[in-house]
C-alpha atoms as a PDB file:
ATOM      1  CA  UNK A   1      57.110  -2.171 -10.579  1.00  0.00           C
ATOM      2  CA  UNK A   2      59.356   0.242  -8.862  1.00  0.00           C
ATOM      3  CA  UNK A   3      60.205   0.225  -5.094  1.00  0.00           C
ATOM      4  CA  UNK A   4      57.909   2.885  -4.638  1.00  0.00           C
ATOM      5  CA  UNK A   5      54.772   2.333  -5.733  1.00  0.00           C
ATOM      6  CA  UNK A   6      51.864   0.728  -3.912  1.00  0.00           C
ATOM      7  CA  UNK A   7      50.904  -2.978  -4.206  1.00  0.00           C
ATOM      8  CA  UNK A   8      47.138  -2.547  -6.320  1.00  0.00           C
ATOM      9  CA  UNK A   9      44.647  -3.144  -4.169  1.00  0.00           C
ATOM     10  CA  UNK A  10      42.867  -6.157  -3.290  1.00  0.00           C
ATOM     11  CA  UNK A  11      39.034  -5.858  -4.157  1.00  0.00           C
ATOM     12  CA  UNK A  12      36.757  -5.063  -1.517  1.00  0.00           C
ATOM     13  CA  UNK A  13      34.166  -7.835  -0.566  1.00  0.00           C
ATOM     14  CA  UNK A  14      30.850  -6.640  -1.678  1.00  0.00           C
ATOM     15  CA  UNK A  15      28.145  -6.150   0.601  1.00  0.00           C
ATOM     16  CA  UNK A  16      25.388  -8.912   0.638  1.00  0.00           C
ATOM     17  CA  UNK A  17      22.665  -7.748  -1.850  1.00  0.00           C
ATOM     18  CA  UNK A  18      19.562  -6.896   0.693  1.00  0.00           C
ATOM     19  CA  UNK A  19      16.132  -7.067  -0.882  1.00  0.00           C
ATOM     20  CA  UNK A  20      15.066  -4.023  -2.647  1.00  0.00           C
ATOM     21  CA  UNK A  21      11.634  -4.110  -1.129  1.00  0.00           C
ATOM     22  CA  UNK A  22      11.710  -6.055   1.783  1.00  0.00           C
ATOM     23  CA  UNK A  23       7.885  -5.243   3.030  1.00  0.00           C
ATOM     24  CA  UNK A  24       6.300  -5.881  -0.575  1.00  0.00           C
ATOM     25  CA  UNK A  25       5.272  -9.440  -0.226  1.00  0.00           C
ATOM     26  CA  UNK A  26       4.723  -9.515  -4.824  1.00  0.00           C
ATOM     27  CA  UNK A  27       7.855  -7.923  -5.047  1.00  0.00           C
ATOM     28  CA  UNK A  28       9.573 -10.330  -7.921  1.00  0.00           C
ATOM     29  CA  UNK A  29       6.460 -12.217  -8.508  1.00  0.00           C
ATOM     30  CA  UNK A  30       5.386 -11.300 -12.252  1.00  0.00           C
ATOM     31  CA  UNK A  31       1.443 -10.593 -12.855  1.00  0.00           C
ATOM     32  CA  UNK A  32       1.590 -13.834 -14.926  1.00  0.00           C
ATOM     33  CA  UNK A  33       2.789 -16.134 -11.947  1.00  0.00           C
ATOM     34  CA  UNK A  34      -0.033 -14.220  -9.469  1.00  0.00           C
ATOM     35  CA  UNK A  35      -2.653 -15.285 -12.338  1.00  0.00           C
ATOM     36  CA  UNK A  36      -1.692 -18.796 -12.405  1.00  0.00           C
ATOM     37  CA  UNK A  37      -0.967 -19.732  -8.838  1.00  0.00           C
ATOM     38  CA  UNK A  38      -4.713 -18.341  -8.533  1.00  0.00           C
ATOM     39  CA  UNK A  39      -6.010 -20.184 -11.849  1.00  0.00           C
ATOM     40  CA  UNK A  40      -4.341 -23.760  -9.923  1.00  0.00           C
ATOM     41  CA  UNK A  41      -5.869 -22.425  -6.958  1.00  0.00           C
ATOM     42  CA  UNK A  42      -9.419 -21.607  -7.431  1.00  0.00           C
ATOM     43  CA  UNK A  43      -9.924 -22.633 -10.948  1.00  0.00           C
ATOM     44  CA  UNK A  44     -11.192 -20.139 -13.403  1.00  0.00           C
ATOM     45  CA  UNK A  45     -15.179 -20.442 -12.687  1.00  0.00           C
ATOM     46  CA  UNK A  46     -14.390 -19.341  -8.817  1.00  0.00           C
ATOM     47  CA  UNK A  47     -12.148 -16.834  -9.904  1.00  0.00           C
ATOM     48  CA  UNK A  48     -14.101 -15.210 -11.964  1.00  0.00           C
ATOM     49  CA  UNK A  49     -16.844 -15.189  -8.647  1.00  0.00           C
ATOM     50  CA  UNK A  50     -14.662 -13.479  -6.822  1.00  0.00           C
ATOM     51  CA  UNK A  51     -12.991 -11.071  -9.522  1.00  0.00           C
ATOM     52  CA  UNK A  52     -16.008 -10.391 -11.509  1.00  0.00           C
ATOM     53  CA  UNK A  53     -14.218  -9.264 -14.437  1.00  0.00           C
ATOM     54  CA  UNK A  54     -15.026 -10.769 -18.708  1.00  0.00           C
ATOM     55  CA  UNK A  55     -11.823 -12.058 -18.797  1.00  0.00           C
ATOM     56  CA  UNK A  56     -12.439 -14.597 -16.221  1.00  0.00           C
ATOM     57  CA  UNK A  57     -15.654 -15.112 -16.620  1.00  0.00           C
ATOM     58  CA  UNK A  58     -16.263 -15.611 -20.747  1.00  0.00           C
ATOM     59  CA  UNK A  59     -13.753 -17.842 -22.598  1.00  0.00           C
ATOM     60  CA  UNK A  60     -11.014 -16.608 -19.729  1.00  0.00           C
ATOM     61  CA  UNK A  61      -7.260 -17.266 -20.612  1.00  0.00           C
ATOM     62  CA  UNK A  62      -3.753 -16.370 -19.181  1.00  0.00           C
ATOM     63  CA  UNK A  63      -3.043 -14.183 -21.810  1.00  0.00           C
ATOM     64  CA  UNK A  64      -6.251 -12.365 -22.436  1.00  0.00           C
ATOM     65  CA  UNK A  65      -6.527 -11.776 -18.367  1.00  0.00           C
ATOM     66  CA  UNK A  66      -2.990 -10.145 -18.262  1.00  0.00           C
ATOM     67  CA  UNK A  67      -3.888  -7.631 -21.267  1.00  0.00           C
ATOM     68  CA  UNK A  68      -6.643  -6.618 -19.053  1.00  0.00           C
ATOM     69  CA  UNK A  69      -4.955  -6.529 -16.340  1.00  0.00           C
ATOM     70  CA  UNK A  70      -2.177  -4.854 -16.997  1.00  0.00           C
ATOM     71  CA  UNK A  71      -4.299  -2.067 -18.049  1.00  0.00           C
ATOM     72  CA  UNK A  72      -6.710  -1.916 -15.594  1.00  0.00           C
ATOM     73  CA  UNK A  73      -5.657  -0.984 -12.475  1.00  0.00           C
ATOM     74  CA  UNK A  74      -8.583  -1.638  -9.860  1.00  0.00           C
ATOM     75  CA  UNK A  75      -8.655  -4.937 -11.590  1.00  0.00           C
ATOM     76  CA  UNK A  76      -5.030  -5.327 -10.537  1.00  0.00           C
ATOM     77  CA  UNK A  77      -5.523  -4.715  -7.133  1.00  0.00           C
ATOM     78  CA  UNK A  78      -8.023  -6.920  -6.937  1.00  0.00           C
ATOM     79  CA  UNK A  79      -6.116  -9.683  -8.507  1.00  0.00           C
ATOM     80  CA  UNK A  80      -2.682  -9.184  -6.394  1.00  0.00           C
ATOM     81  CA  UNK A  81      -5.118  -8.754  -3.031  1.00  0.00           C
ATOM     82  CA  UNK A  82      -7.158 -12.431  -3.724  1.00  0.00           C
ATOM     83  CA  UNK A  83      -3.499 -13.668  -3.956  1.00  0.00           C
ATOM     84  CA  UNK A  84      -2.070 -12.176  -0.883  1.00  0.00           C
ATOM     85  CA  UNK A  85      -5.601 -13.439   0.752  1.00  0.00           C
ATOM     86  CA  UNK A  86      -4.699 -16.756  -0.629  1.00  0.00           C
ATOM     87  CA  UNK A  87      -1.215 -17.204   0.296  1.00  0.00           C
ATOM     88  CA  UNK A  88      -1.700 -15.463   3.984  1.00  0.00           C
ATOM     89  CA  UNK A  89       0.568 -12.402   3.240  1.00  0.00           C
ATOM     90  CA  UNK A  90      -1.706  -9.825   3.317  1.00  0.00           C
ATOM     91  CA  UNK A  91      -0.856  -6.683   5.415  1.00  0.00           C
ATOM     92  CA  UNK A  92      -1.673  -6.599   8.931  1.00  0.00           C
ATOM     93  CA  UNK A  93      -3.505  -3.429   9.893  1.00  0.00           C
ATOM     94  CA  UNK A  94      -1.415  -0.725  11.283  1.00  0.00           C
ATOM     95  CA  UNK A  95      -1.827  -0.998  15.259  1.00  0.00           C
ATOM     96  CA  UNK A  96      -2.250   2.643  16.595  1.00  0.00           C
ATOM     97  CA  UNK A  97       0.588   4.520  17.337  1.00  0.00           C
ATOM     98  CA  UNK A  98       1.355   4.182  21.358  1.00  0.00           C
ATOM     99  CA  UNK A  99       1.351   7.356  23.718  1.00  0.00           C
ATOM    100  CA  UNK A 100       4.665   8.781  23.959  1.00  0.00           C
ATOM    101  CA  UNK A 101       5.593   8.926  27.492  1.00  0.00           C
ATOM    102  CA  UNK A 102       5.455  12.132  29.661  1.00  0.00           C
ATOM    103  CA  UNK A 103       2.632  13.403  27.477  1.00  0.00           C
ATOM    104  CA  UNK A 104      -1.062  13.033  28.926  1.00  0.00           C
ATOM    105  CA  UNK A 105      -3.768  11.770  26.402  1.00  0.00           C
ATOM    106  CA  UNK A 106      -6.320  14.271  25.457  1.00  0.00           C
ATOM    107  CA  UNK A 107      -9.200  14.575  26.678  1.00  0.00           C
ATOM    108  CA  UNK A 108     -11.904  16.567  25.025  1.00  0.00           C
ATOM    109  CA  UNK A 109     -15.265  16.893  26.737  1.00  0.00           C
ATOM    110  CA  UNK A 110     -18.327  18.404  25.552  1.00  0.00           C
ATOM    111  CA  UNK A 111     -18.661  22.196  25.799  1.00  0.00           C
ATOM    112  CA  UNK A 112     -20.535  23.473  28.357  1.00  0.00           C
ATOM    113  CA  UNK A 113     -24.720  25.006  27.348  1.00  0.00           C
ATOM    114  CA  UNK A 114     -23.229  28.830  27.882  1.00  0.00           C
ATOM    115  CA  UNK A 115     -20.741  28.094  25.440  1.00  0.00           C
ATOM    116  CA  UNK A 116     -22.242  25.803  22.946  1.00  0.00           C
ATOM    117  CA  UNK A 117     -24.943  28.795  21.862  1.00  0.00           C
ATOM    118  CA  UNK A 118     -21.586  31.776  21.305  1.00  0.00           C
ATOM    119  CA  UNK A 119     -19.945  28.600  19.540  1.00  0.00           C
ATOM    120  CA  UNK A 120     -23.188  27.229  17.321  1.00  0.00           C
ATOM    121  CA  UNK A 121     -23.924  31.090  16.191  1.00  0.00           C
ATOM    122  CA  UNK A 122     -20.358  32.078  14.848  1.00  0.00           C
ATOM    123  CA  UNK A 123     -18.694  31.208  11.476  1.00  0.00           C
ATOM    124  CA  UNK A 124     -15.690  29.421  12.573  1.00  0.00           C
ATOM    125  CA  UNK A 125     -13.577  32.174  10.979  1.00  0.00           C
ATOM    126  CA  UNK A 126     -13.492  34.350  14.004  1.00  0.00           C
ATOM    127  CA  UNK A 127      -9.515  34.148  14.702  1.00  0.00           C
ATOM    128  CA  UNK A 128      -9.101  35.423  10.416  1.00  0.00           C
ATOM    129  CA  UNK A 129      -8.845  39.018   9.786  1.00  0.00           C
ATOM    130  CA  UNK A 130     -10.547  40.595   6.762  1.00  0.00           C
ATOM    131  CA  UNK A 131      -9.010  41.375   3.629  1.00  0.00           C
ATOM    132  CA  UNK A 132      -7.996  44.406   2.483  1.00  0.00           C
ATOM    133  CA  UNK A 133      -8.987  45.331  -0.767  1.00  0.00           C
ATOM    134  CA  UNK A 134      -7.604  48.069  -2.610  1.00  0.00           C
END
């Protein structure tokens, strides 16, 4: 090493890994772990209430229930929402957005009788202009 040159470098510290989908509550939980936890929870008879589906319901197995599920996707979403029910995860519903400030909420009332009858006669395409055909 000459005079000159530069120490190497020290490696930087990596950045903590953060959670490549932090809102997906099944997000590294295979389809095989969702069937079982359910199977252990419900038992196969109830499960197959609730999912109505052949492969819970006649001669019902782990592996013949993730063939179908895997390529059936209604089934699937059926499946992974009984588990969320099950565990409590499932998604809260989206509270309505709140009134930015400054801007008054509208307020539509009903048209007036003089202008309901102009309004219930036209097309709705009054404001388009007509097409010019060669």
């Amino acid at each position: 090493m000459t005079p000159h040159d530069d120490p190497p470098a020290a490696p930087s510290p990596s950045p903590s890994p953060s959670p490549a989908q932090p809102r997906n509550p099944l997000h590294g939980l295979t389809l095989e772990a969702i069937v079982n936890a359910l199977v252990a929870h419900h038992g196969w008879a109830a499960l197959g209430a609730r999912v109505p589906i052949r492969c819970f319901t006649h001669d019902p197995s782990v592996s013949s229930s993730l063939k179908f599920l895997r390529r059936t996707p209604w089934a699937r979403e059926k499946v992974e929402q009984l588990y969320l029910d099950m565990v409590g995860a499932a998604e809260p519903p989206r509270a309505a957005r709140p009134q930015r400030e400054g801007r008054p909420e509208r307020v539509t009332e009903p048209p007036r009788a003089e202008e309901a009858a102009p309004a219930a006669r036209s097309s709705g395409l009054s404001g388009l202009r007509p097409v010019r055909r060669p």
